[in-house]
Protein backbone atom coordinates (compact mmCIF):
# COMPACT_ATOMS: atom_id res chain seq x y z
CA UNK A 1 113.29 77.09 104.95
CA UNK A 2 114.48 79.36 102.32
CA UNK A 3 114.03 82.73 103.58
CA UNK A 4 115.35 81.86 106.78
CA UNK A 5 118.53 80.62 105.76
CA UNK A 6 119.25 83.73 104.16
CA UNK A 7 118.67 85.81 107.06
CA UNK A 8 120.18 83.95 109.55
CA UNK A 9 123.17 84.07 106.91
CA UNK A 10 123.33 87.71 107.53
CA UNK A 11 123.06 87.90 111.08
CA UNK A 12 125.66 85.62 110.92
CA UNK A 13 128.11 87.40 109.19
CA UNK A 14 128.20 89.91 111.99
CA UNK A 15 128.40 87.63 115.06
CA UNK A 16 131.34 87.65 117.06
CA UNK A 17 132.32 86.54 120.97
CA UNK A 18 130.52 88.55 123.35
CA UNK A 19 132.22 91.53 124.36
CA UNK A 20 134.04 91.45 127.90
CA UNK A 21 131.78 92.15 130.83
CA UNK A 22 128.67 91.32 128.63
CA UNK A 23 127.08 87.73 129.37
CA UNK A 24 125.12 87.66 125.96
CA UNK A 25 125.86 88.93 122.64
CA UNK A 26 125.18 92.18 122.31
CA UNK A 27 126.60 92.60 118.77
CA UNK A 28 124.57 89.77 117.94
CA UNK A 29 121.30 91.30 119.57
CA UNK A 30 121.77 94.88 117.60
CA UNK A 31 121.90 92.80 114.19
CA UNK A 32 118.60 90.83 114.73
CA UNK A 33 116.93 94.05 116.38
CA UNK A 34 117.76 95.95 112.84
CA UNK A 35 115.90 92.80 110.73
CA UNK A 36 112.92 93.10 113.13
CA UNK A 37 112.57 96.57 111.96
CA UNK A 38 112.87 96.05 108.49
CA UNK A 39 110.32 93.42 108.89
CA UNK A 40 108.34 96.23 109.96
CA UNK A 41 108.59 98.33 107.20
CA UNK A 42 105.46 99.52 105.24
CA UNK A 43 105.17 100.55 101.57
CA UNK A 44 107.76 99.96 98.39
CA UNK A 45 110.34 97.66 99.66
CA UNK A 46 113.99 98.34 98.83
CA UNK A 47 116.23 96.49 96.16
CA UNK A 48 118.68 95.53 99.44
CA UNK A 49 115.47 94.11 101.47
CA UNK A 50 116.90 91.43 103.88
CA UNK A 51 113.78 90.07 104.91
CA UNK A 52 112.70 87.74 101.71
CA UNK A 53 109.24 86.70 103.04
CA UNK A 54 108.35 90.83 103.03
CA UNK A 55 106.97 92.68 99.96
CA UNK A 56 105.74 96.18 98.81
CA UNK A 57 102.03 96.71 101.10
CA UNK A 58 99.72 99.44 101.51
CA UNK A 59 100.94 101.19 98.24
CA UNK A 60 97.59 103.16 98.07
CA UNK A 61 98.02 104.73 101.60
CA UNK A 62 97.16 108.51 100.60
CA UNK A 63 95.95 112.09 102.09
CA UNK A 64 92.97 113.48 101.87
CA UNK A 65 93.64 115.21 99.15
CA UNK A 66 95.81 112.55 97.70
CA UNK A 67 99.04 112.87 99.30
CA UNK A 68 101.90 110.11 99.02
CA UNK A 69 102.07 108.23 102.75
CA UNK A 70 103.42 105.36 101.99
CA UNK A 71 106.07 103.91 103.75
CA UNK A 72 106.66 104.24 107.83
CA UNK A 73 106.98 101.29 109.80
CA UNK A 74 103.42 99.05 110.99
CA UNK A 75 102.84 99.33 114.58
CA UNK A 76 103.28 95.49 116.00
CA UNK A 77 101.50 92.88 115.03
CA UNK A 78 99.15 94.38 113.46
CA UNK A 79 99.30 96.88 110.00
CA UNK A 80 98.37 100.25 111.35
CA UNK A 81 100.57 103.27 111.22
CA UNK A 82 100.62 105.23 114.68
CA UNK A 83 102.26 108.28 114.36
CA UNK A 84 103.18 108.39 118.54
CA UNK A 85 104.79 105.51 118.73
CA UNK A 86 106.59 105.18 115.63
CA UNK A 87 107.98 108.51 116.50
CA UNK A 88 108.77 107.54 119.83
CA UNK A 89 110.79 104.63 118.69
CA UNK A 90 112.90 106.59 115.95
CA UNK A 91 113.88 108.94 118.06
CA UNK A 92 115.16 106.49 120.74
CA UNK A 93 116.80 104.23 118.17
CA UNK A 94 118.45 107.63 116.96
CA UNK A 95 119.33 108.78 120.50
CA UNK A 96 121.64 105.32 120.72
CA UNK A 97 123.01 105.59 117.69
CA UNK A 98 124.27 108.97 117.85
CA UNK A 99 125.30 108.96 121.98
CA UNK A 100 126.61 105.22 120.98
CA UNK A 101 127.90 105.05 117.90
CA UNK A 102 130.80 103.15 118.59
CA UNK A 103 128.99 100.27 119.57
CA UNK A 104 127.02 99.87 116.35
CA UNK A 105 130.22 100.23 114.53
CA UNK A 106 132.00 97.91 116.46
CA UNK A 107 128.67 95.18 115.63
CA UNK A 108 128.78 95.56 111.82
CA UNK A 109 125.57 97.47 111.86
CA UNK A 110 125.52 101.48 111.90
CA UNK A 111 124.69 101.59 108.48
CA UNK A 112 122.13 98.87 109.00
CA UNK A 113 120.82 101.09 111.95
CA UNK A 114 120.85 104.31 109.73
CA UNK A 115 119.55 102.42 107.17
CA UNK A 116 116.76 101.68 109.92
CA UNK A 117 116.16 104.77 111.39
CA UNK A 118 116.00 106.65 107.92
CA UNK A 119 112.80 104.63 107.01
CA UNK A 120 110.08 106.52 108.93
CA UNK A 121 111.80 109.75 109.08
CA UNK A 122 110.98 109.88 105.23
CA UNK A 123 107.51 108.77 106.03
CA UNK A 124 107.49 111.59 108.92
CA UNK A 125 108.38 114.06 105.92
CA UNK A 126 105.84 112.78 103.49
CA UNK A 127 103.38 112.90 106.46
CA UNK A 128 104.33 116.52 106.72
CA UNK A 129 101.90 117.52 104.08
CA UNK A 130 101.89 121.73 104.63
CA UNK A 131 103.06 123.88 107.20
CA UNK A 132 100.82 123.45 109.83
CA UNK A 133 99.53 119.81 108.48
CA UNK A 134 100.91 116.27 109.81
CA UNK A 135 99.24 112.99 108.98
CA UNK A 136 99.37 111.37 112.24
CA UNK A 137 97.80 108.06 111.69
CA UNK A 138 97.32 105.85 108.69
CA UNK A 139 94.72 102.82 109.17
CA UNK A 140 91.33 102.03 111.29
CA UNK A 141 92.31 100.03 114.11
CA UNK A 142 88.98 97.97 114.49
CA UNK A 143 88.84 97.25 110.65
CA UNK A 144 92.58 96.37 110.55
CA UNK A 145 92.46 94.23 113.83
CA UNK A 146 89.19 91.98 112.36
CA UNK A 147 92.34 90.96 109.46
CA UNK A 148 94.60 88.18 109.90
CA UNK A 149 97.17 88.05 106.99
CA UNK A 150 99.81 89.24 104.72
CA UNK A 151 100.32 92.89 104.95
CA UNK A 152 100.77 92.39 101.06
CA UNK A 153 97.48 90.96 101.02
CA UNK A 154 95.33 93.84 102.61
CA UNK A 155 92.52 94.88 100.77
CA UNK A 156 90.82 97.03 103.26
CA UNK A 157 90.06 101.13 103.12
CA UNK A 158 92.72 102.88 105.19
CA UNK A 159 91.68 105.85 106.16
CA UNK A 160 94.43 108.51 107.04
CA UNK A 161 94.02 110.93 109.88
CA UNK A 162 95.66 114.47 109.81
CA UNK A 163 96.27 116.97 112.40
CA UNK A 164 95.83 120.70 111.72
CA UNK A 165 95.77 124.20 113.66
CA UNK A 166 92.28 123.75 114.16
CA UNK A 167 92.65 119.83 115.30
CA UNK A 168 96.97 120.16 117.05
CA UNK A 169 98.68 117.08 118.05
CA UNK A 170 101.73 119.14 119.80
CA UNK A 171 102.88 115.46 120.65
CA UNK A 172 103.51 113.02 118.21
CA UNK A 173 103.92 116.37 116.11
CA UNK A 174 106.52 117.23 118.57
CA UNK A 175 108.15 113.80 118.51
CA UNK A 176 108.39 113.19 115.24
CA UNK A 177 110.65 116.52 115.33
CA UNK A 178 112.47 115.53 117.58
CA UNK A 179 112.88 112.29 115.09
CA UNK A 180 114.16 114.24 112.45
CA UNK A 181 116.19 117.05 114.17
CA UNK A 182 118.36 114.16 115.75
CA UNK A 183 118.19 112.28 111.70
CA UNK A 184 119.87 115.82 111.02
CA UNK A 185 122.75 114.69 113.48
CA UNK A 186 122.97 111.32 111.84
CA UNK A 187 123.21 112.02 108.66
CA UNK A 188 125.53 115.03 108.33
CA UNK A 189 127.40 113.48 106.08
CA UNK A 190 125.14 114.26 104.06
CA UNK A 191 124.45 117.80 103.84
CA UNK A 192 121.29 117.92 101.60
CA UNK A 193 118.98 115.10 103.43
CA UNK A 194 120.47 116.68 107.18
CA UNK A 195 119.28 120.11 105.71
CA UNK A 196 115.75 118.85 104.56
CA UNK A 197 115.49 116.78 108.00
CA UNK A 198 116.35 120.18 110.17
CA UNK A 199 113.80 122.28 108.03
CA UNK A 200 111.04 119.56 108.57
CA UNK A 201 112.06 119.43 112.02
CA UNK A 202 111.70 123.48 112.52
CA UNK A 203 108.86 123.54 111.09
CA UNK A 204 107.16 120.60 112.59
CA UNK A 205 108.08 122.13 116.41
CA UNK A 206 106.97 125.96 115.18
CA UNK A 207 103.68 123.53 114.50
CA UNK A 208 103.46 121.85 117.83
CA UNK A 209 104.51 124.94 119.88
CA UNK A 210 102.07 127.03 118.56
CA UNK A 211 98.68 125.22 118.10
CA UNK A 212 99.12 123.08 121.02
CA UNK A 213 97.01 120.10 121.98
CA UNK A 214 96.57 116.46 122.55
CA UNK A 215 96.43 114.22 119.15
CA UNK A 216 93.76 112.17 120.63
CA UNK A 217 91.93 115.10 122.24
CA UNK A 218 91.76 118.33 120.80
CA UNK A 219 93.32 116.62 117.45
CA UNK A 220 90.80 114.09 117.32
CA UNK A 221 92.62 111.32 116.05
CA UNK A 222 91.11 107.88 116.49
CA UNK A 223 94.29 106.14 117.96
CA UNK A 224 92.12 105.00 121.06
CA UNK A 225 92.64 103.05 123.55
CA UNK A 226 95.77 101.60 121.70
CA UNK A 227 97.42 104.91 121.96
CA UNK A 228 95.83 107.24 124.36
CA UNK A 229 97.87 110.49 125.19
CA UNK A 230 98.12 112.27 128.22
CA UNK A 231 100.80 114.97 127.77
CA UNK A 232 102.70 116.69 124.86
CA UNK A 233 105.24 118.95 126.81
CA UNK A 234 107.32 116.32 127.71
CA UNK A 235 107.16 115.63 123.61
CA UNK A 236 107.66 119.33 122.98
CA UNK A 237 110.72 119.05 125.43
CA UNK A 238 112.49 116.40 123.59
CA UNK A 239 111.97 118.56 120.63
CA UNK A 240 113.65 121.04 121.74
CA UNK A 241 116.55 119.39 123.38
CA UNK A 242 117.25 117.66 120.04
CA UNK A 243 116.95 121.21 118.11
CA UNK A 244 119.26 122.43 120.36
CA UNK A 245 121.84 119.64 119.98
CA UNK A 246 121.08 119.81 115.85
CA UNK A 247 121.84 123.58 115.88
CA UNK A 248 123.30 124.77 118.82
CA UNK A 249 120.61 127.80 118.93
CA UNK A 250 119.91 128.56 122.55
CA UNK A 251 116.25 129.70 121.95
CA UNK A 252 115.61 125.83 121.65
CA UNK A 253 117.35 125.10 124.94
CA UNK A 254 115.70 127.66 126.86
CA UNK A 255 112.39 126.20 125.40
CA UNK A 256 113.49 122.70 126.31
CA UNK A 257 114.20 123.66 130.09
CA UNK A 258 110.77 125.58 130.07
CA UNK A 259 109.19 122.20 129.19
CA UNK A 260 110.57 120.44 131.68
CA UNK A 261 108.41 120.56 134.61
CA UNK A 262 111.03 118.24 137.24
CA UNK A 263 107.99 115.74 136.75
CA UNK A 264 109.49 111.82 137.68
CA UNK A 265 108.21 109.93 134.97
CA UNK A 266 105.92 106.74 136.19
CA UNK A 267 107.63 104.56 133.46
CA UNK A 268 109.33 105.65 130.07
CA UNK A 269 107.46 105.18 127.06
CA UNK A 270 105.66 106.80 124.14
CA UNK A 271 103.11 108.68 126.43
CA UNK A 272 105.68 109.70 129.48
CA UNK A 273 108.94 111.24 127.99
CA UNK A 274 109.64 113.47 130.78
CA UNK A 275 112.47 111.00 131.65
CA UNK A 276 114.14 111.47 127.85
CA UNK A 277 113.57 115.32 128.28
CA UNK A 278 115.71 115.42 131.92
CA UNK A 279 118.76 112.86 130.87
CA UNK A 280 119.17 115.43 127.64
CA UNK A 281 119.12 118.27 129.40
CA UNK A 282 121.42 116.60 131.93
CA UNK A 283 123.67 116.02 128.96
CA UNK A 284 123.34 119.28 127.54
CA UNK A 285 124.06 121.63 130.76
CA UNK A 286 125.30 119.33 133.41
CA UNK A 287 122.94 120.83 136.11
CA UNK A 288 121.99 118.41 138.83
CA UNK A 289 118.47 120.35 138.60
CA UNK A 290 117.80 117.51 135.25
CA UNK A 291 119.73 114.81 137.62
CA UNK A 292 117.87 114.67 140.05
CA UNK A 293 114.31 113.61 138.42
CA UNK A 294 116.43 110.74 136.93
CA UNK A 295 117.64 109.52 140.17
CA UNK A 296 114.26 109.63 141.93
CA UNK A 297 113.31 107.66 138.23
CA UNK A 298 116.06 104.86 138.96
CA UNK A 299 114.88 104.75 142.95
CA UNK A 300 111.57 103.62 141.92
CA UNK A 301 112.96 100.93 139.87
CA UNK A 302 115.73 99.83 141.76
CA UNK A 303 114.67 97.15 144.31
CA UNK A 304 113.30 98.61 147.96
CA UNK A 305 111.58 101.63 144.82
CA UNK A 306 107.90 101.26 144.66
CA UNK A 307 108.22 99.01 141.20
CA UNK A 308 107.54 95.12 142.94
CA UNK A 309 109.63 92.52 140.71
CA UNK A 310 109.01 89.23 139.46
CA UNK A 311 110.33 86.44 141.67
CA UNK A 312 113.08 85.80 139.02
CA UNK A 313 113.44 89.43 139.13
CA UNK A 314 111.99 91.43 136.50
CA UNK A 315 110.96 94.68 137.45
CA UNK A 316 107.37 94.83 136.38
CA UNK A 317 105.21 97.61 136.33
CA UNK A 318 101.90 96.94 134.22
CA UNK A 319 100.67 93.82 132.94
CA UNK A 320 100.56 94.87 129.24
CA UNK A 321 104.47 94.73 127.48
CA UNK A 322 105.90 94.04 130.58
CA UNK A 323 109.19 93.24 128.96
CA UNK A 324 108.96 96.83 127.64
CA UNK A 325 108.82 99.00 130.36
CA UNK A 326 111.54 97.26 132.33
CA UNK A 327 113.82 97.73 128.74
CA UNK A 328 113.04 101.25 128.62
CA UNK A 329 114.04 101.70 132.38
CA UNK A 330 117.08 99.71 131.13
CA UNK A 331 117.47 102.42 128.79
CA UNK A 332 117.34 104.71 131.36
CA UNK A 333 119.69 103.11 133.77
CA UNK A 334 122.26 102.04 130.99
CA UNK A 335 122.12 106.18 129.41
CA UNK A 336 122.37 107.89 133.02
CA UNK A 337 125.07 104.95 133.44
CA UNK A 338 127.52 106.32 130.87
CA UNK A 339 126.71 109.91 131.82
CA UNK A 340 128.41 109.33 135.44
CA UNK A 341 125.09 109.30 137.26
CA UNK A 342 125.54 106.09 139.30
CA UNK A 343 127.58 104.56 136.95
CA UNK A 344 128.09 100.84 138.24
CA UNK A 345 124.72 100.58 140.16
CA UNK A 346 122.65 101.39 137.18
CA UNK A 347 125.64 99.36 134.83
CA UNK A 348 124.33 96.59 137.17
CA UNK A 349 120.92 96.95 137.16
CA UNK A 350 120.26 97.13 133.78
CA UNK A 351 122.70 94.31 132.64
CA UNK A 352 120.11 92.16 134.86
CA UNK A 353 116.95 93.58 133.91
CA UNK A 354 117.98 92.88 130.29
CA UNK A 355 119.65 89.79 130.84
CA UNK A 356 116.14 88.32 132.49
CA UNK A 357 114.37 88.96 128.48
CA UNK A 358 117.73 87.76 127.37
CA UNK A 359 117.65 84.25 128.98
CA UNK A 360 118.33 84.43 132.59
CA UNK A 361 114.28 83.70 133.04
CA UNK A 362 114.59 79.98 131.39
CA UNK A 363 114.66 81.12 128.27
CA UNK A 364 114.63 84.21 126.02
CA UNK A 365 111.81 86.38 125.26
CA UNK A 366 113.65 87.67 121.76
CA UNK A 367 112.43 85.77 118.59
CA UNK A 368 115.11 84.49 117.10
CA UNK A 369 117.85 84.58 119.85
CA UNK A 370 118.89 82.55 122.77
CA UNK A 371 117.54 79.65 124.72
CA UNK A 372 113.83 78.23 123.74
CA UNK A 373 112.96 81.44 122.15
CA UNK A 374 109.39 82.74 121.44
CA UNK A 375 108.18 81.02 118.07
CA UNK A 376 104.29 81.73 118.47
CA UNK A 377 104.39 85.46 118.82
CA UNK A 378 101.44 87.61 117.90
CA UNK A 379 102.30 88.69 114.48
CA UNK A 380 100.58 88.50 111.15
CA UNK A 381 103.49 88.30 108.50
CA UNK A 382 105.07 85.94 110.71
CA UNK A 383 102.26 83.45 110.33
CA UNK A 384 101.80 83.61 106.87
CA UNK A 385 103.90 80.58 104.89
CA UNK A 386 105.65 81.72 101.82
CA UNK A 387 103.46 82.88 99.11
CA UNK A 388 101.55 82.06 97.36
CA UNK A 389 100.19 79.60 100.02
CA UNK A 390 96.94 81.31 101.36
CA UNK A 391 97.64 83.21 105.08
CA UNK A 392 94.22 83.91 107.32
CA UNK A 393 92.43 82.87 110.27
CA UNK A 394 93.84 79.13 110.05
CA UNK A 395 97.20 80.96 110.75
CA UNK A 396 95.83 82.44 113.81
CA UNK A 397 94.89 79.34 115.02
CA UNK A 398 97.30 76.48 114.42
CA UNK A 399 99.08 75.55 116.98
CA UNK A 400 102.43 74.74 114.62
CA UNK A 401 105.15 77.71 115.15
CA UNK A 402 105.25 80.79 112.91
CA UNK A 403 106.51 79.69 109.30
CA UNK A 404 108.60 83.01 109.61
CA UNK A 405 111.54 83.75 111.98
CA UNK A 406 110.90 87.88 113.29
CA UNK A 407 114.69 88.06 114.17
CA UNK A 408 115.20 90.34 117.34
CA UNK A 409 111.59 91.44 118.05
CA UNK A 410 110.89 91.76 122.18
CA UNK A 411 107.55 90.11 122.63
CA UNK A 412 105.24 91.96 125.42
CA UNK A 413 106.74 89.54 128.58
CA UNK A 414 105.50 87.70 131.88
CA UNK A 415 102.81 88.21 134.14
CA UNK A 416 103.62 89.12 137.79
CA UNK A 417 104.86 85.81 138.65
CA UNK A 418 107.10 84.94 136.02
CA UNK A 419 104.35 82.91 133.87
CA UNK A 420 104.71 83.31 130.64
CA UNK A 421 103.06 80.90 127.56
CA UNK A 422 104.73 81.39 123.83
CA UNK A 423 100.85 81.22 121.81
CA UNK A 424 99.95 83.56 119.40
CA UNK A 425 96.85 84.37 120.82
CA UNK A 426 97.81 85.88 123.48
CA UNK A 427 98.58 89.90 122.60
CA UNK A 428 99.26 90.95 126.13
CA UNK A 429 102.09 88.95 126.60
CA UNK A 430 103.32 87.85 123.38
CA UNK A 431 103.05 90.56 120.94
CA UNK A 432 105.50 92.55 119.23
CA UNK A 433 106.17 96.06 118.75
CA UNK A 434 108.46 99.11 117.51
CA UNK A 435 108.06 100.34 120.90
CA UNK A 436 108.95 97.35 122.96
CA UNK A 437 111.95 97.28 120.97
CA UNK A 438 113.37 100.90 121.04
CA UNK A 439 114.44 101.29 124.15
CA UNK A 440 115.64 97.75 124.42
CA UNK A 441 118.19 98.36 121.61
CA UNK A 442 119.32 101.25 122.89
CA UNK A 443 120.03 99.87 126.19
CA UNK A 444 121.93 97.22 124.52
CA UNK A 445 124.00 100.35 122.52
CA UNK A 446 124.66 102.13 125.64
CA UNK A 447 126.19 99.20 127.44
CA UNK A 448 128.25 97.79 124.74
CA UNK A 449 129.60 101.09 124.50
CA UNK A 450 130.85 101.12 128.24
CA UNK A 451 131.84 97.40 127.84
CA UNK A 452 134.14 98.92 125.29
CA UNK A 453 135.34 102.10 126.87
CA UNK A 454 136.04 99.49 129.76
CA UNK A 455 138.35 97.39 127.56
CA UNK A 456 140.12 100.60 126.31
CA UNK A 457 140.91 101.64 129.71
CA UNK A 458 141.94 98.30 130.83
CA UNK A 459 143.92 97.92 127.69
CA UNK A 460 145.47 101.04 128.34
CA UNK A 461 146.26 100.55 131.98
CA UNK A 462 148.26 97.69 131.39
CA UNK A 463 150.46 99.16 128.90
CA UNK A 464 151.87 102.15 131.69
């Protein structure tokens, strides 16, 4: 079909051998993981869009009092704009591109990654309606979830949600500035944007440190049970770490190691960041104080750790986005990897744990990539046929494979034993998300970059 033809004439264009020590292509996997998040993308589409069966949606997203939020990124499947996450996955994307640079560079993609990354900081910004004001969700959940279709179809109210200092959110208010105080990092090379990203960022922490609360508690935002939060310091922690690294101010730093609490997180994600907070601060000081927590992270996930495995040997820790948690640990494993901590166990480790979603399973659990890929995933756009052929409930229920190839997206993964079935009803397992794919990529940065560094030395050792 048309539009993907012309996509999979891009990813092309960027797809080289595998790099040495690296089973699958990792170049190959950062290109398609860039198109899954511009397939993501809400609001008024770029001239340069790459993803031809996407349009301009949700144009009339608005504040209360009439505020421009369009753009940001939709959740998953679905069309709803959660602040947490979305944060949560821009800063990790960022994290890899600016600790891993090299490896995006090497792939063809760092502007394509910028490019990425760039899209819901400027929603974060718009979102940042006054001082002590951040829109932190756009959409109803239940009304949005009762819609199968287009996202350029939608003709539903959606609502927006703001936090206040009367209703604080300290963390997807914190983690969206952490977002945009590492964007500041990114895109120094261009002094005006980095400036306005820093300022937003300042001000968005000076938010969350002082009116402090839950977003789904004391802010009151309707993001439950989809996106139920538990803690903000560790949020307020990566804030802080990232100020620091954007400014070099040690009032951020000494707020960052006040955050951290030596808590071992239970599994990285968008609700337990105390992992994130420790392997920056390990960066930043070099104390072992911020190594150890990451150790006693890996031991849990490292075989003989309390975290039981699949019997083809996923490490699998809740039911719902499987795949995801063992990615993020990946992350985890692959960052503390190139930071010395453990450097070829955790190499090891998360080579396999990725490698499993990759294709060592059977078959890959990436759209668009491997052996027998997913082609059923839960995922509204991707149903939809070209327009102006109708998309709705007889979408959701064929049994024919998505008219739309989602390039790179990490659907949710197995059940305990391996068992796994590629239908589109079935949102546990076989949904996508910004989330599930954050970490992922930046696992996939992180050891392409040691790959590389690996080559150089080798290269280097052979010419003495």
């Amino acid at each position: 079909m048309e539009s993907a033809v012309l996509v999979v004439g891009i990813v092309l264009a960027v797809v080289t051998a595998p790099s040495h020590g690296a089973k699958y292509n990792y170049k190959e996997i950062l290109a398609k993981s860039s198109l899954f998040y511009e397939a993501q993308r809400s609001g008024k589409l770029p001239p340069e869009n790459r993803i031809k069966w996407r349009g301009d949606s949700a144009m009339g997203d608005k504040g209360q009092q009439g505020q421009d939020l369009t753009g940001g990124w939709y959740d998953a499947g679905d069309h709803v704009k959660f602040g947490l996450p979305m944060a949560w996955s821009a800063m990790t994307l960022t994290w890899g591109l600016i600790d891993h640079k090299d490896a995006y560079v090497k792939a063809g993609e760092y502007q394509n990654m910028k490019n990425c990354v760039k899209w819901p900081m400027d929603y974060f910004m718009k979102a940042h309606t006054a001082k002590d004001e951040f829109y932190a969700q756009v959409g109803d959940p239940n009304a949005d979830h009762s819609f199968w279709g287009r996202a350029e179809d939608m003709k539903m109210y959606r609502p927006s949600y703001k936090l206040s200092a009367s209703k604080p959110g300290s963390d997807v208010v914190g983690e969206s500035a952490a977002t945009l105080a590492a964007g500041s990092i990114v895109f120094k090379d261009d002094a005006a944007y980095s400036a306005k990203l820093l300022k937003h960022a300042k001000e968005l922490y000076d938010f969350a440190k002082t009116h402090q609360g839950i977003y789904t508690r004391e802010g009151g935002i309707p993001a439950s049970p989809f996106y139920t939060s538990s803690s903000f310091k560790d949020d307020l922690c990566v804030a802080a770490a990232w100020l620091y690294r954007a400014t070099s101010d040690k009032t951020y730093l000494n707020d960052a190691m006040g955050y951290d609490e030596g808590r071992v997180s239970w599994a990285l994600s968008w609700d337990d960041n105390y992992v994130s907070c420790q392997l920056l601060l390990y960066g930043i000081t070099k104390n072992a104080k911020y190594q150890r927590p990451v150790v006693q992270y890996m031991t849990q996930w490292l075989p003989g750790g309390s975290v039981p495995y699949t019997p083809k040997g996923l490490a699998w820790r809740l039911q719902w986005g499987s795949n995801r948690y063992a990615a993020n640990s990946a992350f985890v494993a692959a960052k503390a990897a190139s930071m010395g901590i453990n450097t070829a166990q955790y190499k090891s480790w998360a080579e396999k744990e990725l490698g499993y979603m990759l294709g060592d399973a059977g078959h890959s659990f990436v759209v668009g990539f491997g052996n027998n890929p997913p082609t059923h995933e839960h995922h509204r756009g991707a149903s939809c046929p070209n327009r102006p052929a109708p998309c709705g409930q007889a979408q959701f229920s064929t049994p024919n494979p998505n008219p739309q190839v989602l390039y790179g997206a990490l659907v949710g993964g197995p059940g305990q034993h391996d068992e796994y079935a590629d239908v589109r009803s079935d949102y546990v397992k076989n949904e996508v998300a910004t989330d599930y794919n954050a970490g992922f990529t930046s696992a996939i940065a992180a050891l392409s970059h040691m790959d590389m560094t690996n080559d150089a030395r080798a290269f280097l050792f052979r010419q003495k």
